[in-house]
PDB file of N, CA and C in Angstrom:
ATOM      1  N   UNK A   1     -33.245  63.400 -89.102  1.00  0.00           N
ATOM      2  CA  UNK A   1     -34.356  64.308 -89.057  1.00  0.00           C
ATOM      3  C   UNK A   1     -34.115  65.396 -90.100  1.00  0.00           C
ATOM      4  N   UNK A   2     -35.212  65.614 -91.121  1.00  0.00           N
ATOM      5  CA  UNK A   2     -35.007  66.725 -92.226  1.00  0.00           C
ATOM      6  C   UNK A   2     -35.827  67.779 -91.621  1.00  0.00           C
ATOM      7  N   UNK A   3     -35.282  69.217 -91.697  1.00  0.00           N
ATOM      8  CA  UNK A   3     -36.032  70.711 -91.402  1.00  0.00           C
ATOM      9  C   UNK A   3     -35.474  71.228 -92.802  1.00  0.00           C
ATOM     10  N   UNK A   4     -37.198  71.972 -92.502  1.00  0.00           N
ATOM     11  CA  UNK A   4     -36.931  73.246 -93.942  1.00  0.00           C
ATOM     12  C   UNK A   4     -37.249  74.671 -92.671  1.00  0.00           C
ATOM     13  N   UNK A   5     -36.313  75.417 -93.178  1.00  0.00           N
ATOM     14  CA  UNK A   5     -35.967  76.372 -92.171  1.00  0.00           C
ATOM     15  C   UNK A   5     -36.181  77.804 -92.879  1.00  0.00           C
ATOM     16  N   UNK A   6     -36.608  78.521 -92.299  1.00  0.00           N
ATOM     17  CA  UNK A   6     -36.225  80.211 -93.448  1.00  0.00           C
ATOM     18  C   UNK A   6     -36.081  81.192 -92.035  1.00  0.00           C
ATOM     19  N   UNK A   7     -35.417  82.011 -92.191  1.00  0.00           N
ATOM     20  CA  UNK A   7     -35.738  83.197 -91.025  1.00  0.00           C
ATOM     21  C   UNK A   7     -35.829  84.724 -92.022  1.00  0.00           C
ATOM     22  N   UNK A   8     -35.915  85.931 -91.455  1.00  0.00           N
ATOM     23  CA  UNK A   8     -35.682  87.204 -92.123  1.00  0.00           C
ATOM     24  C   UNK A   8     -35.548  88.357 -90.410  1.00  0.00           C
ATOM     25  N   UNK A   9     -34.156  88.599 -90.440  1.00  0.00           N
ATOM     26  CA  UNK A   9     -33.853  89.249 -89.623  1.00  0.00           C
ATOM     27  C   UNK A   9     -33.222  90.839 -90.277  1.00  0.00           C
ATOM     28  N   UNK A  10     -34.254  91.175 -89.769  1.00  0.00           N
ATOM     29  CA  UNK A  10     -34.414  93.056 -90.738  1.00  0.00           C
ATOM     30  C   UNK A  10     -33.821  93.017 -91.880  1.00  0.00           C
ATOM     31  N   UNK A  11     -34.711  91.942 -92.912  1.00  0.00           N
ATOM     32  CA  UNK A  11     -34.461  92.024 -94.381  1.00  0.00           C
ATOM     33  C   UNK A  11     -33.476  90.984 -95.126  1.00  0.00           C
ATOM     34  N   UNK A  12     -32.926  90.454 -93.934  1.00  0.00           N
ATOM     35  CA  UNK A  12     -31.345  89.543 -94.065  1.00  0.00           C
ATOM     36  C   UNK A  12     -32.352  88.384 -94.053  1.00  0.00           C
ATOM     37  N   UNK A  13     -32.573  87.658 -95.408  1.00  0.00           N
ATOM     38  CA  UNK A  13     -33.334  86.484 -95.719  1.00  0.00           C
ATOM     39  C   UNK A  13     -32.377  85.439 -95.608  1.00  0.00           C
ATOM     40  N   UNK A  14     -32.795  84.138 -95.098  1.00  0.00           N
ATOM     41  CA  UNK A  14     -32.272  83.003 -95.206  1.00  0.00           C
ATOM     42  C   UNK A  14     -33.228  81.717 -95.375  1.00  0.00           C
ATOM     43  N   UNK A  15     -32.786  80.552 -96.400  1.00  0.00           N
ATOM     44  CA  UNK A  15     -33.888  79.458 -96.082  1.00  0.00           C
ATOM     45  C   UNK A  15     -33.139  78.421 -96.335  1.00  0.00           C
ATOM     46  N   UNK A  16     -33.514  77.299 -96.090  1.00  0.00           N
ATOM     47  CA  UNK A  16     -32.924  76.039 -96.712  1.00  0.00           C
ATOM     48  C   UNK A  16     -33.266  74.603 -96.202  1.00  0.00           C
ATOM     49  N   UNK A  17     -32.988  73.861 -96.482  1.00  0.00           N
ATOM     50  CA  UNK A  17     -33.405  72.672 -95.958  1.00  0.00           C
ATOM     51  C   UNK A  17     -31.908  71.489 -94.970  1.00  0.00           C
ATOM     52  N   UNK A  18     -32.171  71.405 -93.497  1.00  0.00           N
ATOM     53  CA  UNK A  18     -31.326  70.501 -92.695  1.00  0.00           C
ATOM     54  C   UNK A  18     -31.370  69.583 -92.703  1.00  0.00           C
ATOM     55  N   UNK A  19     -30.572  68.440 -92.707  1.00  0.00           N
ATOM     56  CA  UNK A  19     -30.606  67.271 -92.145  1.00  0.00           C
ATOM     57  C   UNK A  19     -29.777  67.046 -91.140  1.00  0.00           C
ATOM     58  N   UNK A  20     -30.702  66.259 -89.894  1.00  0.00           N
ATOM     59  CA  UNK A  20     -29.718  66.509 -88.577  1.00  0.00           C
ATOM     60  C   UNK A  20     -29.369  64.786 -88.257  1.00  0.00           C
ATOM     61  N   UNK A  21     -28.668  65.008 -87.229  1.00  0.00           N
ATOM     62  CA  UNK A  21     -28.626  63.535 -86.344  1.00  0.00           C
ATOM     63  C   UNK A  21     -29.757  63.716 -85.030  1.00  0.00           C
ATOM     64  N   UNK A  22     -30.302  63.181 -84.871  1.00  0.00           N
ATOM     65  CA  UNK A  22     -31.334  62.922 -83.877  1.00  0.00           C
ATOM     66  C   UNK A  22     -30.908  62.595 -82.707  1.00  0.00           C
ATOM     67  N   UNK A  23     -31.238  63.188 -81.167  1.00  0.00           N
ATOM     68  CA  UNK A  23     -31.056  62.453 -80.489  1.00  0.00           C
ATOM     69  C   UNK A  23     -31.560  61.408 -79.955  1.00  0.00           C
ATOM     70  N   UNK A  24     -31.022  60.683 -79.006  1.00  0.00           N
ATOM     71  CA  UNK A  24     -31.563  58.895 -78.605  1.00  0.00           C
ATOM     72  C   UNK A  24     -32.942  59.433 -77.667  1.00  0.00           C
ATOM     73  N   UNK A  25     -33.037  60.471 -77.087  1.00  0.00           N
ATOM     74  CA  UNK A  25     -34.650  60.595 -76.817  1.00  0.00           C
ATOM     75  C   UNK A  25     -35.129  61.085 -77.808  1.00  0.00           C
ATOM     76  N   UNK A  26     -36.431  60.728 -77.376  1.00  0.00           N
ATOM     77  CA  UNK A  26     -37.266  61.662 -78.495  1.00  0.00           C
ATOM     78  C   UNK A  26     -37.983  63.101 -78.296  1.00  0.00           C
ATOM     79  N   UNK A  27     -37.843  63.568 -79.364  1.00  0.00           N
ATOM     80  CA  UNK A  27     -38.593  64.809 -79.072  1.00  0.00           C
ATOM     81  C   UNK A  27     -39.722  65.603 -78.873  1.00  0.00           C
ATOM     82  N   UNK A  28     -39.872  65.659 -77.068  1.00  0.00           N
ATOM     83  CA  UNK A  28     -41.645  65.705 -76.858  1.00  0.00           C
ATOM     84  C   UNK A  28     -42.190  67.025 -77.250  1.00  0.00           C
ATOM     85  N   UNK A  29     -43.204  67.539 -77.026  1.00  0.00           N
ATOM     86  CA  UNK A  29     -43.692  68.518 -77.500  1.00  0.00           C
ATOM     87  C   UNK A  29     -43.062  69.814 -76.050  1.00  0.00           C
ATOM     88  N   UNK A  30     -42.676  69.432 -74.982  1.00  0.00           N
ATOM     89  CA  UNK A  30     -42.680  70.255 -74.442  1.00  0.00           C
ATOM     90  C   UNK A  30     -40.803  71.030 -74.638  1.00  0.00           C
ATOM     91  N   UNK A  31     -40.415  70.009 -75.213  1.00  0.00           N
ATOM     92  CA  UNK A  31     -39.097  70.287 -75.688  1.00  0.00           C
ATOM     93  C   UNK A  31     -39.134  71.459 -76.619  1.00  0.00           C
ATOM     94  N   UNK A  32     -40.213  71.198 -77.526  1.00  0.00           N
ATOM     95  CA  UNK A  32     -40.344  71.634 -78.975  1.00  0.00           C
ATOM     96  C   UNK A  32     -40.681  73.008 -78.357  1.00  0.00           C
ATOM     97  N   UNK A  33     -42.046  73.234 -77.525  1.00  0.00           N
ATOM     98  CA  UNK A  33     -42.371  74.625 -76.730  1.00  0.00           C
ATOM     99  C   UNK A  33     -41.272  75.274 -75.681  1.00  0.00           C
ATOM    100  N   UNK A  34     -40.466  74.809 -75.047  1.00  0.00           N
ATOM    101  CA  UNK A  34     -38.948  75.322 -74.628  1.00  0.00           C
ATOM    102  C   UNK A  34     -38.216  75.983 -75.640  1.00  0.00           C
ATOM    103  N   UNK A  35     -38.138  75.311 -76.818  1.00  0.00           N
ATOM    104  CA  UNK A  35     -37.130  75.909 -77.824  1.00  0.00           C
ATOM    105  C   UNK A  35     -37.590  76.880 -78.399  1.00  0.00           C
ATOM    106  N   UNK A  36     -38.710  77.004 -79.289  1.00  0.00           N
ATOM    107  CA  UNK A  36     -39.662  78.014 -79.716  1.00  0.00           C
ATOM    108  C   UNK A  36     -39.574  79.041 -78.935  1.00  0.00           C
ATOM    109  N   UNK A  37     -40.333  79.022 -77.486  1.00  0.00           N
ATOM    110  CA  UNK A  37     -39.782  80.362 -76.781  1.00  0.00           C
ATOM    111  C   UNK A  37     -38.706  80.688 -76.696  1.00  0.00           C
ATOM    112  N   UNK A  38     -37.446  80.414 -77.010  1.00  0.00           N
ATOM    113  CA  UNK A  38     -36.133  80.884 -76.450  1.00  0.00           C
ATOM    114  C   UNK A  38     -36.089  81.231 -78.191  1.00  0.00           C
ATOM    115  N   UNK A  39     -36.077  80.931 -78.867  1.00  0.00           N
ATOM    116  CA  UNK A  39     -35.978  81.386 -80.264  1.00  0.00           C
ATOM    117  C   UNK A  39     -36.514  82.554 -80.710  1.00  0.00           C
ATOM    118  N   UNK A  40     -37.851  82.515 -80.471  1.00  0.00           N
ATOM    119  CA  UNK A  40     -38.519  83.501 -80.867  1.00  0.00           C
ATOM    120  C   UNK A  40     -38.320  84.724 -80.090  1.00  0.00           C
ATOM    121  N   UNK A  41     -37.339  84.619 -78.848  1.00  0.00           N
ATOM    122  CA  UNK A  41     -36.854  86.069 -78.017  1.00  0.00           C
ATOM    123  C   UNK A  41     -35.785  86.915 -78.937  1.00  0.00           C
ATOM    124  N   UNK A  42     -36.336  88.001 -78.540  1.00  0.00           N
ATOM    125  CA  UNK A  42     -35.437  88.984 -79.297  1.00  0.00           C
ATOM    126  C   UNK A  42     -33.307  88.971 -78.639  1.00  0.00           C
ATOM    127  N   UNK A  43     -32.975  88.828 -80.363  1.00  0.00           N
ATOM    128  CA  UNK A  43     -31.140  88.353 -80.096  1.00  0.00           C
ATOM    129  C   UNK A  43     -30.326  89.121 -79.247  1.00  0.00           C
ATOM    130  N   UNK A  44     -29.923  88.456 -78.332  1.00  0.00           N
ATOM    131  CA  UNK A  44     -29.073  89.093 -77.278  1.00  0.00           C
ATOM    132  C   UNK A  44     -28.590  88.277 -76.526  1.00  0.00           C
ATOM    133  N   UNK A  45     -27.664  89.160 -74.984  1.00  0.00           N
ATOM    134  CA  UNK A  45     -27.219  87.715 -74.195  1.00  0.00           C
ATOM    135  C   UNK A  45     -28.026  86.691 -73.340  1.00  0.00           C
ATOM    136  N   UNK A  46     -29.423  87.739 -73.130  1.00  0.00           N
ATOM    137  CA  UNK A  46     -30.449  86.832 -72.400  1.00  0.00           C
ATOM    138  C   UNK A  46     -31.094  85.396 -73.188  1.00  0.00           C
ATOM    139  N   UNK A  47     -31.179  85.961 -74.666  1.00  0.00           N
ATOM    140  CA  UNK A  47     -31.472  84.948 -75.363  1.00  0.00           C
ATOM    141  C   UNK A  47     -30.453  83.690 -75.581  1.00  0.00           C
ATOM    142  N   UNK A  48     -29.176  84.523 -75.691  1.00  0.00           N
ATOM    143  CA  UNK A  48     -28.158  83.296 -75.538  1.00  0.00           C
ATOM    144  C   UNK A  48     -27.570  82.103 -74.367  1.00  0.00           C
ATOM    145  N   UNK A  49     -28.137  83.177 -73.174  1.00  0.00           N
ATOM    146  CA  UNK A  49     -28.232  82.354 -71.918  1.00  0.00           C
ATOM    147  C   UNK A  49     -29.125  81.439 -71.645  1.00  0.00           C
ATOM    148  N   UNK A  50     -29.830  81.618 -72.079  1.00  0.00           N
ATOM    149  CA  UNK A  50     -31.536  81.005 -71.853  1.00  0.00           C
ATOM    150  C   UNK A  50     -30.905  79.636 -73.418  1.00  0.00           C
ATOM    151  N   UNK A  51     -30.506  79.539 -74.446  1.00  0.00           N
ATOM    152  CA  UNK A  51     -30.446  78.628 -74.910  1.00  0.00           C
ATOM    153  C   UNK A  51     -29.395  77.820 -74.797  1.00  0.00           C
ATOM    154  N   UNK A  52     -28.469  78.301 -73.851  1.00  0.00           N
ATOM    155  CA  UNK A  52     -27.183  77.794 -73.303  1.00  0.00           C
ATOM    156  C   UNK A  52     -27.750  77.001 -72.146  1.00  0.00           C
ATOM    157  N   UNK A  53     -28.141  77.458 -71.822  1.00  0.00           N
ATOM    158  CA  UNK A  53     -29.341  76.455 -70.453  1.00  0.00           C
ATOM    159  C   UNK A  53     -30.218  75.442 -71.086  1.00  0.00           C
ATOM    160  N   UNK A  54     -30.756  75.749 -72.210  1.00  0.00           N
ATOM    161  CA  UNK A  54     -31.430  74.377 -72.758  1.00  0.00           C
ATOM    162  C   UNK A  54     -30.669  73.534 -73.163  1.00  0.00           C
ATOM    163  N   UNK A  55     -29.566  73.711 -73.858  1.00  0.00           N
ATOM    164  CA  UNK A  55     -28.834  72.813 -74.369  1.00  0.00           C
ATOM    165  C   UNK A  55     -28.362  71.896 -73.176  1.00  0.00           C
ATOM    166  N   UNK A  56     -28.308  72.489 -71.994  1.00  0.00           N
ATOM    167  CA  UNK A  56     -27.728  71.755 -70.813  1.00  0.00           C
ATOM    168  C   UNK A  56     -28.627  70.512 -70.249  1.00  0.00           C
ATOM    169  N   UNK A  57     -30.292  71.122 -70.853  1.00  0.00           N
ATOM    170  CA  UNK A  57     -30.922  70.150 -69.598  1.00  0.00           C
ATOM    171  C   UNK A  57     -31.856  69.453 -70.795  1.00  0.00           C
ATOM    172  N   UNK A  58     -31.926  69.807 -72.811  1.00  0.00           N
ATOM    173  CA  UNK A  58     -32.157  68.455 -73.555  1.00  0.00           C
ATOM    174  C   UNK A  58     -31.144  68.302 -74.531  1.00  0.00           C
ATOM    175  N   UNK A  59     -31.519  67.175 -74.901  1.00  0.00           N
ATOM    176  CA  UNK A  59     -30.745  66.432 -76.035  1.00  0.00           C
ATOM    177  C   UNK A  59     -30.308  67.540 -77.007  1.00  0.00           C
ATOM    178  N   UNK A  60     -29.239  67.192 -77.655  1.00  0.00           N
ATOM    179  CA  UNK A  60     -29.257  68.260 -78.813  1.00  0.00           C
ATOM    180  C   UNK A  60     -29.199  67.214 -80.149  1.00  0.00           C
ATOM    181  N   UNK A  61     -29.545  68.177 -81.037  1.00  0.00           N
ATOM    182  CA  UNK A  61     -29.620  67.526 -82.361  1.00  0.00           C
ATOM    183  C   UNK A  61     -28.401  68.125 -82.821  1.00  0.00           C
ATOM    184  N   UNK A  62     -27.583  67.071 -83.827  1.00  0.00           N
ATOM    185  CA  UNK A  62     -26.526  67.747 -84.330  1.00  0.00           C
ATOM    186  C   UNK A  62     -26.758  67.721 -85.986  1.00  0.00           C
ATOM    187  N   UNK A  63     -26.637  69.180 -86.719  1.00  0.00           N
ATOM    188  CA  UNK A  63     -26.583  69.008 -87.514  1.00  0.00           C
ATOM    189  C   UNK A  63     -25.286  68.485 -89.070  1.00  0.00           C
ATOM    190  N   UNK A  64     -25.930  67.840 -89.564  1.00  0.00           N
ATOM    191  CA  UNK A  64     -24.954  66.958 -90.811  1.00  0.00           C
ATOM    192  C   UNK A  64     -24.883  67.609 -91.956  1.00  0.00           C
ATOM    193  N   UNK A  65     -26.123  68.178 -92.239  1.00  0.00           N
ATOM    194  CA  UNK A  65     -25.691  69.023 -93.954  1.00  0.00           C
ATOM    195  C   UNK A  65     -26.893  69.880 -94.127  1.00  0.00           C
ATOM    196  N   UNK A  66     -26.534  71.148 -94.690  1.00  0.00           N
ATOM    197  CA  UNK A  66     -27.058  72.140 -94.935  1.00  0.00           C
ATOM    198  C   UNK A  66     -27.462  72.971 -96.680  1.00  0.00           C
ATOM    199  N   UNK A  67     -28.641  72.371 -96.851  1.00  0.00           N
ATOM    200  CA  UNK A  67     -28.821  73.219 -98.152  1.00  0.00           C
ATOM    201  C   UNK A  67     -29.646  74.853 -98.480  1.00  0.00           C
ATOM    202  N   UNK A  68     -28.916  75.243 -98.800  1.00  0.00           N
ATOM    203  CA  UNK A  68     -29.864  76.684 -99.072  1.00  0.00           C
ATOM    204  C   UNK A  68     -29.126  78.324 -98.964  1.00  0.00           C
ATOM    205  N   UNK A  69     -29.809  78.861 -99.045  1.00  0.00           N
ATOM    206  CA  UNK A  69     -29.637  80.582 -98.847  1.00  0.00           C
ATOM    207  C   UNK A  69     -29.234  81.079 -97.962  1.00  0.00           C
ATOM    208  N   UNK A  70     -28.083  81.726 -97.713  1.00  0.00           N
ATOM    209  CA  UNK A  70     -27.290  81.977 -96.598  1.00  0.00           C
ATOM    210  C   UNK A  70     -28.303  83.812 -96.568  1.00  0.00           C
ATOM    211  N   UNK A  71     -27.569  84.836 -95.174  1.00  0.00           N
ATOM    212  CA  UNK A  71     -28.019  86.294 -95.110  1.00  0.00           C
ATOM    213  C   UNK A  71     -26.999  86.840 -96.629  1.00  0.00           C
ATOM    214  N   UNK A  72     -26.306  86.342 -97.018  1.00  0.00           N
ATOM    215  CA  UNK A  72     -25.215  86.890 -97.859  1.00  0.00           C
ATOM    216  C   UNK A  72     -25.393  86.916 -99.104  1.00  0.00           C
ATOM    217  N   UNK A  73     -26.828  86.277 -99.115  1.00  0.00           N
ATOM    218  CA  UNK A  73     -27.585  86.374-100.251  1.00  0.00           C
ATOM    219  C   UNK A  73     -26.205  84.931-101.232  1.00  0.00           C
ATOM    220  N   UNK A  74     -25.808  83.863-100.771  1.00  0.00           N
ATOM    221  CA  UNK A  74     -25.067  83.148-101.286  1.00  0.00           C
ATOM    222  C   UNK A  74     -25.786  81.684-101.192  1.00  0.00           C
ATOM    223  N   UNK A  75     -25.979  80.978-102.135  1.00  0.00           N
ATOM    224  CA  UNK A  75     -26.365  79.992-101.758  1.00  0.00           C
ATOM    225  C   UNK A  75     -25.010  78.634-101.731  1.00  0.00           C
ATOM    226  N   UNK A  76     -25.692  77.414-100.978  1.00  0.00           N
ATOM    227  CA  UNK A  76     -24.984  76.715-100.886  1.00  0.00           C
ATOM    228  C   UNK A  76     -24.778  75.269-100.073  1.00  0.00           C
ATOM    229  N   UNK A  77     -23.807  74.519 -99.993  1.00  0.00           N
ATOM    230  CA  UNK A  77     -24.143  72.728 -99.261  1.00  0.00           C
ATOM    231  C   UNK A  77     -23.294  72.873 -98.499  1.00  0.00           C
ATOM    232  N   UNK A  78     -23.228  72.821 -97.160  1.00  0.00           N
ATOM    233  CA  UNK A  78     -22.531  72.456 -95.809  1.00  0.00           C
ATOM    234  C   UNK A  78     -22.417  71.078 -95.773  1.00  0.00           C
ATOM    235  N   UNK A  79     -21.507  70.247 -95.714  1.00  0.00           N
ATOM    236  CA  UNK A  79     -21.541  69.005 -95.006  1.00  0.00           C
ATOM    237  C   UNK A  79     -20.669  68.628 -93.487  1.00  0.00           C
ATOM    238  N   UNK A  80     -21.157  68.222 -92.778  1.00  0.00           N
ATOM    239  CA  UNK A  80     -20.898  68.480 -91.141  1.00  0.00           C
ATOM    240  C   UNK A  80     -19.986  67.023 -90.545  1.00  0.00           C
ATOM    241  N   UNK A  81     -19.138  67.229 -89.705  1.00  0.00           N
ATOM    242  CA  UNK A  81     -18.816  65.924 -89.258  1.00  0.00           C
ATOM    243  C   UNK A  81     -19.965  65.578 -87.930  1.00  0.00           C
ATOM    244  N   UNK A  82     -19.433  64.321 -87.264  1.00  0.00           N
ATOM    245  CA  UNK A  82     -20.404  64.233 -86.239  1.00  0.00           C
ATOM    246  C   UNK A  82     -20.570  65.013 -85.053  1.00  0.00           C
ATOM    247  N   UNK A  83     -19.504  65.953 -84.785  1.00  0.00           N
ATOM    248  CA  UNK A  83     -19.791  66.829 -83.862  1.00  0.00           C
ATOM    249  C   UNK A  83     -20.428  68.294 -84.358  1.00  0.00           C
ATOM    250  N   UNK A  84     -21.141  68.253 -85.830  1.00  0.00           N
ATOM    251  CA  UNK A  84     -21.247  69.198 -86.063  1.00  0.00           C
ATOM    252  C   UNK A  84     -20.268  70.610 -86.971  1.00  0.00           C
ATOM    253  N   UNK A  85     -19.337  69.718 -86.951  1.00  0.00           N
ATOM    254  CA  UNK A  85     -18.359  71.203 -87.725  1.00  0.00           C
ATOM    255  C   UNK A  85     -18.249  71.233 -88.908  1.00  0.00           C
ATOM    256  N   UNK A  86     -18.349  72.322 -89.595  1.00  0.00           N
ATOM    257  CA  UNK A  86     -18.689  71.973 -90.830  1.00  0.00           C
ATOM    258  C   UNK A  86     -16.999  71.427 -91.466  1.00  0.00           C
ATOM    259  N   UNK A  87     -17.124  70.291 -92.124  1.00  0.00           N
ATOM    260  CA  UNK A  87     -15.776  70.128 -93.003  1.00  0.00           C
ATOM    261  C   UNK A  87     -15.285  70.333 -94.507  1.00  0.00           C
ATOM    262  N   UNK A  88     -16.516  69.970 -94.812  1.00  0.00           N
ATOM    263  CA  UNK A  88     -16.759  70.677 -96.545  1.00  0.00           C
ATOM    264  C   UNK A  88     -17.806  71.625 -96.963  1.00  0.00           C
ATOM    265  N   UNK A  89     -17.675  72.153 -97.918  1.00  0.00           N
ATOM    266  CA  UNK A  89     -18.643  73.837 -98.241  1.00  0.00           C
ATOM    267  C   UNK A  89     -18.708  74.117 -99.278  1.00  0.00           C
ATOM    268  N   UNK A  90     -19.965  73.988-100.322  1.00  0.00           N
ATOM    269  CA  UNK A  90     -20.031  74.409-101.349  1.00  0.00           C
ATOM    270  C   UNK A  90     -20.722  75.128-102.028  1.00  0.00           C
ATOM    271  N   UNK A  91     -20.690  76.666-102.502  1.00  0.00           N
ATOM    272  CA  UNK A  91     -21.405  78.098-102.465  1.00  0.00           C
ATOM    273  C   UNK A  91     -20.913  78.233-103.287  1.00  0.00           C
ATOM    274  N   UNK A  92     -22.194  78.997-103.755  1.00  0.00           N
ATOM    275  CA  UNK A  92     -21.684  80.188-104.909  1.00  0.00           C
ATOM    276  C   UNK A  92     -22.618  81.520-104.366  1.00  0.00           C
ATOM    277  N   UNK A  93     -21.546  82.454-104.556  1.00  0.00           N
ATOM    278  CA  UNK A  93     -21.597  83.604-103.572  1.00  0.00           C
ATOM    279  C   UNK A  93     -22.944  85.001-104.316  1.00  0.00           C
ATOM    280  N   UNK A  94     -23.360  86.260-104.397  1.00  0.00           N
ATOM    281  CA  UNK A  94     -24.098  86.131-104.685  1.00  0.00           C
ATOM    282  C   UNK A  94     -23.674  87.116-106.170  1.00  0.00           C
ATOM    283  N   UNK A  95     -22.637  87.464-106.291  1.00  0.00           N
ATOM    284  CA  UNK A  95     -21.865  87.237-107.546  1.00  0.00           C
ATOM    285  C   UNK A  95     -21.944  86.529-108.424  1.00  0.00           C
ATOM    286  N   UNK A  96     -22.059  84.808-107.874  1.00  0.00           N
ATOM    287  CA  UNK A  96     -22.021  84.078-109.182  1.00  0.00           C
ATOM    288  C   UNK A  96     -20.608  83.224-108.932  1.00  0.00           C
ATOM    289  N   UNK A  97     -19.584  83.676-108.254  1.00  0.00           N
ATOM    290  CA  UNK A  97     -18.353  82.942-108.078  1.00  0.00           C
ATOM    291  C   UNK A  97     -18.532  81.717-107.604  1.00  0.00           C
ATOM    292  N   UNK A  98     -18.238  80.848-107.572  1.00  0.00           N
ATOM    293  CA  UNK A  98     -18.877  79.235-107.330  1.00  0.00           C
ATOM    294  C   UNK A  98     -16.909  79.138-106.513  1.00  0.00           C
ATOM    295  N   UNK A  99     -17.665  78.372-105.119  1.00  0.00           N
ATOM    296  CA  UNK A  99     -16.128  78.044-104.017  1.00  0.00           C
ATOM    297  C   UNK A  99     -16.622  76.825-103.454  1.00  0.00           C
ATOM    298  N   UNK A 100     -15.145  75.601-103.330  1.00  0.00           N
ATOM    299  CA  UNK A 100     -15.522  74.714-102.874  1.00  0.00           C
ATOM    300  C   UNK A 100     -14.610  74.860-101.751  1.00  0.00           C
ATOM    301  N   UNK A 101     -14.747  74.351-100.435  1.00  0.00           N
ATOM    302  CA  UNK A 101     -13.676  74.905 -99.296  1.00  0.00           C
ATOM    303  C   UNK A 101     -13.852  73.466 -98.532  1.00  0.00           C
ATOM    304  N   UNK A 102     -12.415  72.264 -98.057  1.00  0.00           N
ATOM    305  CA  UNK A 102     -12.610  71.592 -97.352  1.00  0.00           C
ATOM    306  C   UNK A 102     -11.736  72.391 -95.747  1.00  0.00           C
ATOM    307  N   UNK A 103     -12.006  71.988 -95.182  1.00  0.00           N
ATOM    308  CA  UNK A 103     -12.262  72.360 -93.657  1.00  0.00           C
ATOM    309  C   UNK A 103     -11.564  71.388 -92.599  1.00  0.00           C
ATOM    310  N   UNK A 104     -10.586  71.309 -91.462  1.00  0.00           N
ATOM    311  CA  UNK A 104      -9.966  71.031 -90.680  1.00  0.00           C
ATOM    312  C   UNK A 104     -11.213  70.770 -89.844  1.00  0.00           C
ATOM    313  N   UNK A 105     -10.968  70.080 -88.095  1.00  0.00           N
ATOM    314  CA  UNK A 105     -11.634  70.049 -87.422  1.00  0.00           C
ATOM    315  C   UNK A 105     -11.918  71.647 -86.086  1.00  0.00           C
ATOM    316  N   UNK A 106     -11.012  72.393 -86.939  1.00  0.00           N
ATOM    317  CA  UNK A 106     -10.968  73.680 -86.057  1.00  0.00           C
ATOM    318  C   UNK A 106     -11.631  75.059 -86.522  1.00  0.00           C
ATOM    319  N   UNK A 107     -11.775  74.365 -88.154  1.00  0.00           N
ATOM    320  CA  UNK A 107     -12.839  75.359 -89.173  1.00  0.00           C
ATOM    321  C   UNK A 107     -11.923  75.761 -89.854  1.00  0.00           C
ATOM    322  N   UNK A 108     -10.608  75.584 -89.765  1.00  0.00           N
ATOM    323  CA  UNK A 108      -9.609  76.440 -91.003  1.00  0.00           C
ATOM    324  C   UNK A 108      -9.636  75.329 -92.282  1.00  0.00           C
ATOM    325  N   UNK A 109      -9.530  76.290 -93.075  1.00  0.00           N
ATOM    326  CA  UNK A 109      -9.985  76.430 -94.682  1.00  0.00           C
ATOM    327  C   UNK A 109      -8.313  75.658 -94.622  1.00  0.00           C
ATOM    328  N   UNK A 110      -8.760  74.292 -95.207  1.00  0.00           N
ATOM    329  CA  UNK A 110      -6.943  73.283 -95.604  1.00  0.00           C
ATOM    330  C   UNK A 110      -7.026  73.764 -97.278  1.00  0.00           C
ATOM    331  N   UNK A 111      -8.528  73.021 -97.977  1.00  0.00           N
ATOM    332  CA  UNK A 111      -8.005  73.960 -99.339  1.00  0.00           C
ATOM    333  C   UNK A 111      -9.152  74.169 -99.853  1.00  0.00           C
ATOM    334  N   UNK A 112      -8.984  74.944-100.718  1.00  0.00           N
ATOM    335  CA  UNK A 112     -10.044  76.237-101.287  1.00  0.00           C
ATOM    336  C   UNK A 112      -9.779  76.288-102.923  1.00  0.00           C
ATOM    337  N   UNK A 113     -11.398  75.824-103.703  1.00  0.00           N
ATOM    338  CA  UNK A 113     -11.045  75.605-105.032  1.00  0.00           C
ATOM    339  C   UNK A 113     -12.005  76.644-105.707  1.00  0.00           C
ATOM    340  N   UNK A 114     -11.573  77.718-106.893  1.00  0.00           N
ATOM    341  CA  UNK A 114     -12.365  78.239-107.466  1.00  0.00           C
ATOM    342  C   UNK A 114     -12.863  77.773-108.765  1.00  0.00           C
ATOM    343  N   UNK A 115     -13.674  78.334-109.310  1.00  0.00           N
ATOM    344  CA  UNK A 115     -14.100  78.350-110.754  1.00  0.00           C
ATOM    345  C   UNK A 115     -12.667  78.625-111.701  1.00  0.00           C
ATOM    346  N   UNK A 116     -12.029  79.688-111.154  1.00  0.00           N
ATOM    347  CA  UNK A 116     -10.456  80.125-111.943  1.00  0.00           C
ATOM    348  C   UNK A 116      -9.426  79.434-111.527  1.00  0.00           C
ATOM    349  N   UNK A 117      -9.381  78.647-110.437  1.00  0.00           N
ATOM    350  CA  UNK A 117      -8.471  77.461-110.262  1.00  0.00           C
ATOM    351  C   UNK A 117      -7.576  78.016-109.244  1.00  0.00           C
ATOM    352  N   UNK A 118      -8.504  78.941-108.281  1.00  0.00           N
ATOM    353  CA  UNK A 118      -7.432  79.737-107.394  1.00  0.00           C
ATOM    354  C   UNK A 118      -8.065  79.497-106.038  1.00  0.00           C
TER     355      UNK A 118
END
């Protein structure tokens, strides 16, 4: 499943385009109206409870790779294993520094390549 995504949370722009793994149901519309409301609530723990509870009672989609504009004003390619974690990462920050970072299954950075070879 491909999403093109953008948010702007007080000015902190982000956009980009997902590709996920799908789950084995499909996704009805009332799923789609569950998620939307819990999204569109303002960020906090109620909001996080309330989507901690959805995740419990539908499918989740896991995402595989990530292109686009981070809040850090950095753009860049996520690629995900199947549970979702990211293992490889490739940004350039909003400097201009270009980083390639492969990734353990726990998120620690194994190795980290620059433009200067550092």
């Amino acid at each position: 499943m491909l999403t093109l995504d953008a948010s702007d949370d007080d000015g902190k722009r982000s956009s980009g385009i997902t590709v996920n793994d799908a789950p084995a149901a499909p996704l009805t519309p009332e799923i789609l109206t569950a998620y939307n409301r819990i999204y569109s609530m303002p960020k906090g723990l109620e909001r996080d409870g309330a989507m901690a509870e959805f995740m419990k009672t539908y499918p989740k989609l896991s995402q595989r790779a990530y292109l686009g504009r981070d809040q850090d004003d950095s753009v860049g390619l996520k690629l995900r294993d199947v549970h979702g974690k990211v293992r490889a990462a490739l940004r350039v920050k909003a400097d201009g520094t270009p980083i390639l970072e492969f990734l353990d299954e726990s998120g620690k950075v194994m190795q980290k390549m620059t433009a200067d070879g550092r």
